[in-house]
Protein backbone atom coordinates (compact mmCIF):
# COMPACT_ATOMS: atom_id res chain seq x y z
CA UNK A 1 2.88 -25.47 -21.35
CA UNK A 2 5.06 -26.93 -18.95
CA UNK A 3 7.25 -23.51 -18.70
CA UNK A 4 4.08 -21.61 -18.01
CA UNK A 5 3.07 -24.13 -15.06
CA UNK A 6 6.39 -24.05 -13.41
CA UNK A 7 5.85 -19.88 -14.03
CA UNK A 8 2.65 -20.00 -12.24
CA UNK A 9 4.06 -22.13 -9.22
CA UNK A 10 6.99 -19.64 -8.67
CA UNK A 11 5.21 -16.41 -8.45
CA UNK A 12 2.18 -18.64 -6.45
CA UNK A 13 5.55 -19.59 -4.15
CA UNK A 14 6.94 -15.80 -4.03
CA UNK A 15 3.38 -14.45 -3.29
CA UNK A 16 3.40 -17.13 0.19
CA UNK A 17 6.58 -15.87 1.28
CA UNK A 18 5.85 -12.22 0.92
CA UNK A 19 2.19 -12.64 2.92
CA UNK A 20 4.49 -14.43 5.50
CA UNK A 21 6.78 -11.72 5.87
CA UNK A 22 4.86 -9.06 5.93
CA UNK A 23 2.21 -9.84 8.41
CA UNK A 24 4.09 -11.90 10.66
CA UNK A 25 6.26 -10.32 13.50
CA UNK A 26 9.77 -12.55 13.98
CA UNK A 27 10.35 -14.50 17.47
CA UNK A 28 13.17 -13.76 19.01
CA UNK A 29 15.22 -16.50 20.96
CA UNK A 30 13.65 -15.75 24.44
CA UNK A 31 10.24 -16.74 23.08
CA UNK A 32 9.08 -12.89 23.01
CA UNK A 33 7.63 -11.12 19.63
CA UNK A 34 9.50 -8.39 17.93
CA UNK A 35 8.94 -6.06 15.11
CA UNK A 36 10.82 -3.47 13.64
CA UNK A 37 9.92 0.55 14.53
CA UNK A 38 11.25 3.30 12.95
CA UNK A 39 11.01 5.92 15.87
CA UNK A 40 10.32 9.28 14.72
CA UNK A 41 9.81 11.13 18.21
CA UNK A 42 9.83 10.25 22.06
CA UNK A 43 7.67 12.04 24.27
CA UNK A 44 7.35 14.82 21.78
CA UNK A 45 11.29 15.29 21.06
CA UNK A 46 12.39 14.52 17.27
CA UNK A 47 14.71 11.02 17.37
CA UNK A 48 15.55 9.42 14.04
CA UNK A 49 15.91 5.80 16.10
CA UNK A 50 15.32 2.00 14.94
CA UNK A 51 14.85 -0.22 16.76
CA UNK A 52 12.97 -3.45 17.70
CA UNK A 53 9.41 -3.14 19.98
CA UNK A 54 9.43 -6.64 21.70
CA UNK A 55 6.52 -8.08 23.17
CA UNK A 56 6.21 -10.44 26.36
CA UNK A 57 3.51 -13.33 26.96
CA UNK A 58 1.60 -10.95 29.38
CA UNK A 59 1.50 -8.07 26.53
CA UNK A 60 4.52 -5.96 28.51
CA UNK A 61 6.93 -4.59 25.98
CA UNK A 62 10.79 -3.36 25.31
CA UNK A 63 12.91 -1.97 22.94
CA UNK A 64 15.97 -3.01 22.04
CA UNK A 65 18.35 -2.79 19.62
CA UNK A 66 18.81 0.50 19.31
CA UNK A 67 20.60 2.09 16.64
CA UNK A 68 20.98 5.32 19.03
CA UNK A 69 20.79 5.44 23.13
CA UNK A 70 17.87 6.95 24.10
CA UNK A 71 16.82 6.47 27.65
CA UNK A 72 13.43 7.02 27.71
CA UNK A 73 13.36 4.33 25.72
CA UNK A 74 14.99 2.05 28.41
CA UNK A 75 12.16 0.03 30.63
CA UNK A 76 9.15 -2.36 30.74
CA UNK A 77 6.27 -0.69 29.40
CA UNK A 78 2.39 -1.50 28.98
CA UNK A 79 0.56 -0.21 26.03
CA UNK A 80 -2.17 2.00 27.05
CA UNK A 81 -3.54 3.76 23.48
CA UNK A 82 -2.08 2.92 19.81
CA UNK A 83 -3.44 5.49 17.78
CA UNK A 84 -2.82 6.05 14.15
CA UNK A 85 -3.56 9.50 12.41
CA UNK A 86 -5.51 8.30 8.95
CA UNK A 87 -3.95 7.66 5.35
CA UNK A 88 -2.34 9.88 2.52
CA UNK A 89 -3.78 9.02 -0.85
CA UNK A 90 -2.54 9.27 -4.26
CA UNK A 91 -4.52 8.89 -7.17
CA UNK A 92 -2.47 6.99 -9.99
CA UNK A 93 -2.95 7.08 -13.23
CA UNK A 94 -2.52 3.36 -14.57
CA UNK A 95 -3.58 3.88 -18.17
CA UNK A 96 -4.12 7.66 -19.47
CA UNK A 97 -7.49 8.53 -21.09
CA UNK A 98 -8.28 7.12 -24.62
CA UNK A 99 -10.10 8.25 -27.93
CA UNK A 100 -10.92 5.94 -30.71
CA UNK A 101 -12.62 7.08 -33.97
CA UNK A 102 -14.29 4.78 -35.87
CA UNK A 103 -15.73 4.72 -39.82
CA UNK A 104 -19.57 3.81 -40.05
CA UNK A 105 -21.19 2.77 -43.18
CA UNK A 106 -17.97 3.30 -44.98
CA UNK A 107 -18.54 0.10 -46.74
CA UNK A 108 -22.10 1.07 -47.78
CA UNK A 109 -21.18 4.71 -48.88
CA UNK A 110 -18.56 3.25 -51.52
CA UNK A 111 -20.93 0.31 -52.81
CA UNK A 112 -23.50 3.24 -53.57
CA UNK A 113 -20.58 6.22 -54.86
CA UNK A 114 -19.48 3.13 -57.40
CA UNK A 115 -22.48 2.47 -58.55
CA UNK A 116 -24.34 5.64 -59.19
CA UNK A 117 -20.82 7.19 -60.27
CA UNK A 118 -18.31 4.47 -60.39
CA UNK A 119 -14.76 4.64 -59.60
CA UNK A 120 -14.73 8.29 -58.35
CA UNK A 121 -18.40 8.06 -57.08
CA UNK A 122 -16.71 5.17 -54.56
CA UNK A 123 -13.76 7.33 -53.49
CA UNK A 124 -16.38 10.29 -53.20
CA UNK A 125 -19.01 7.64 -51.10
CA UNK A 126 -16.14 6.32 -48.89
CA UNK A 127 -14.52 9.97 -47.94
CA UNK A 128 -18.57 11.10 -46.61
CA UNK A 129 -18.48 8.22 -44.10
CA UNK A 130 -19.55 9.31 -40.83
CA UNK A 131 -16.46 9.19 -38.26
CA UNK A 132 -16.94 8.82 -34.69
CA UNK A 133 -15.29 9.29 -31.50
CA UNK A 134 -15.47 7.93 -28.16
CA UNK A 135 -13.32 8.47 -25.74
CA UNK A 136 -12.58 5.91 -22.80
CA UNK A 137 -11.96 7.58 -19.25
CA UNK A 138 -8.52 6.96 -17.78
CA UNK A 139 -7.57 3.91 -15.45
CA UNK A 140 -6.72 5.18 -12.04
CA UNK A 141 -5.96 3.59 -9.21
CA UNK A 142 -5.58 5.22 -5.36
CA UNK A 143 -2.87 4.24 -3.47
CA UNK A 144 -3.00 4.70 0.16
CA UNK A 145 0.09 5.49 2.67
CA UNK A 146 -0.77 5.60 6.56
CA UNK A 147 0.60 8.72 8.41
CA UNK A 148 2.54 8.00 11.67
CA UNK A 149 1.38 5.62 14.58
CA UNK A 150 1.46 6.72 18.58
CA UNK A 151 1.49 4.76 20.86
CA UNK A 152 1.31 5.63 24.74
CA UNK A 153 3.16 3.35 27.47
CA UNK A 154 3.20 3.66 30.71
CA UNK A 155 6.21 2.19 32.67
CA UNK A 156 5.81 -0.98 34.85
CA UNK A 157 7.84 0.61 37.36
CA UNK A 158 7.53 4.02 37.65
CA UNK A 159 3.83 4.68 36.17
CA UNK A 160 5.22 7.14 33.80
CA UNK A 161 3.56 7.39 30.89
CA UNK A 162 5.87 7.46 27.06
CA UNK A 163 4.58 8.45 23.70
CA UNK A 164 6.50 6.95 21.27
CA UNK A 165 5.86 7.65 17.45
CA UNK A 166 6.31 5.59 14.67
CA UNK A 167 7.17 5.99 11.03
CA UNK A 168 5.41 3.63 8.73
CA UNK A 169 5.76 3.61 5.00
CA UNK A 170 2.75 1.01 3.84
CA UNK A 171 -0.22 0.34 4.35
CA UNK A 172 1.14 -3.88 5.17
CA UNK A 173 3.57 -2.27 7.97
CA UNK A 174 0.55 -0.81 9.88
CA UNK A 175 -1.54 -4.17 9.38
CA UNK A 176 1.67 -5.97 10.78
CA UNK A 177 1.90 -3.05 13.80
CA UNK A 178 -1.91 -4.27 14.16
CA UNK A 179 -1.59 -7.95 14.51
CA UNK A 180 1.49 -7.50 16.41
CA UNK A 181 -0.12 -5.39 19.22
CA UNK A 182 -3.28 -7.43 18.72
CA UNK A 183 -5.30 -4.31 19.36
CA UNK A 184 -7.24 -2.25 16.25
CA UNK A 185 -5.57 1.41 16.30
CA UNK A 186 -7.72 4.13 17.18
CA UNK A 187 -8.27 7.04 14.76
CA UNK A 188 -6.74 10.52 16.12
């Protein structure tokens, strides 16, 4: 008993630290937000780049650490659209389809076969039993992947504007890209 309480506290423990990771965006020393981007393209051009997107207090943001120079990438910008083009889903089959057969009034067919024709008359009832078959539909569960994010920037200084695209794997990395920007992403 005790083993399974101290089993229940540790995944109850591992399930608070992954919520906490995964839907909070790290501080970085100067006080700003960061989170981690995988950049896929920059104004259109295919970059394999990560990278951090920092956020000020007055919702201006950077990138920085770089894994690659890029310098359209260098600059203040302020987020003017975060768009996100839908979800990829794949249906998952958690427990395949099943068929069980059951024996009714086996029990009832012998007790008559024995008596109206004893020993044989029982093996004869039980073998006419009536068999049937229902089969269970399979478990399935849909798991959903978002497609890429965009956002559009527009620098502080020159008024450019800078589409940026993002990779994201999961479903929780787009909720995190959400409550980091504090803005709901628009559907493309």
């Amino acid at each position: 008993m005790l083993g399974f309480i101290f089993l229940i506290g540790v995944i109850g423990f591992m399930y608070l630290i992954y919520k906490f990771m995964a839907n909070n965006p790290s501080e970085n020393k100067d006080g700003t937000t960061a989170v981690r981007a995988n950049i896929i393209k920059v104004n259109g051009k295919n970059v394999s780049i990560t990278a951090k997107l920092n956020q000020t207090d007055s919702h201006i943001f950077y990138f920085s650490d770089l894994n690659q120079e890029n310098d359209a990438l260098d600059g203040k910008y302020e987020l003017l659209h975060f768009y996100q083009n839908g979800s990829i889903g794949t249906d998952l089959v958690v427990k395949p389809a099943e068929t069980v057969t059951k024996t009714k009034h086996g029990v009832t067919r012998t007790v008559a076969g024995g008596v109206i024709g004893g020993i044989p008359g029982a093996v004869i009832g039980a073998t006419t039993a009536k068999k049937v078959s229902a089969t269970k539909a399979p478990l399935t569960t849909t798991v959903r992947d978002p497609n890429n994010a965009i956002l559009i920037f527009k620098d502080t200084t020159s008024g450019i504007e800078l589409s940026v695209e993002l990779s994201l794997g999961f479903m929780r990395e787009l909720e995190r890209l959400n409550k980091f920007i504090e803005i709901k992403s628009e559907f493309k």
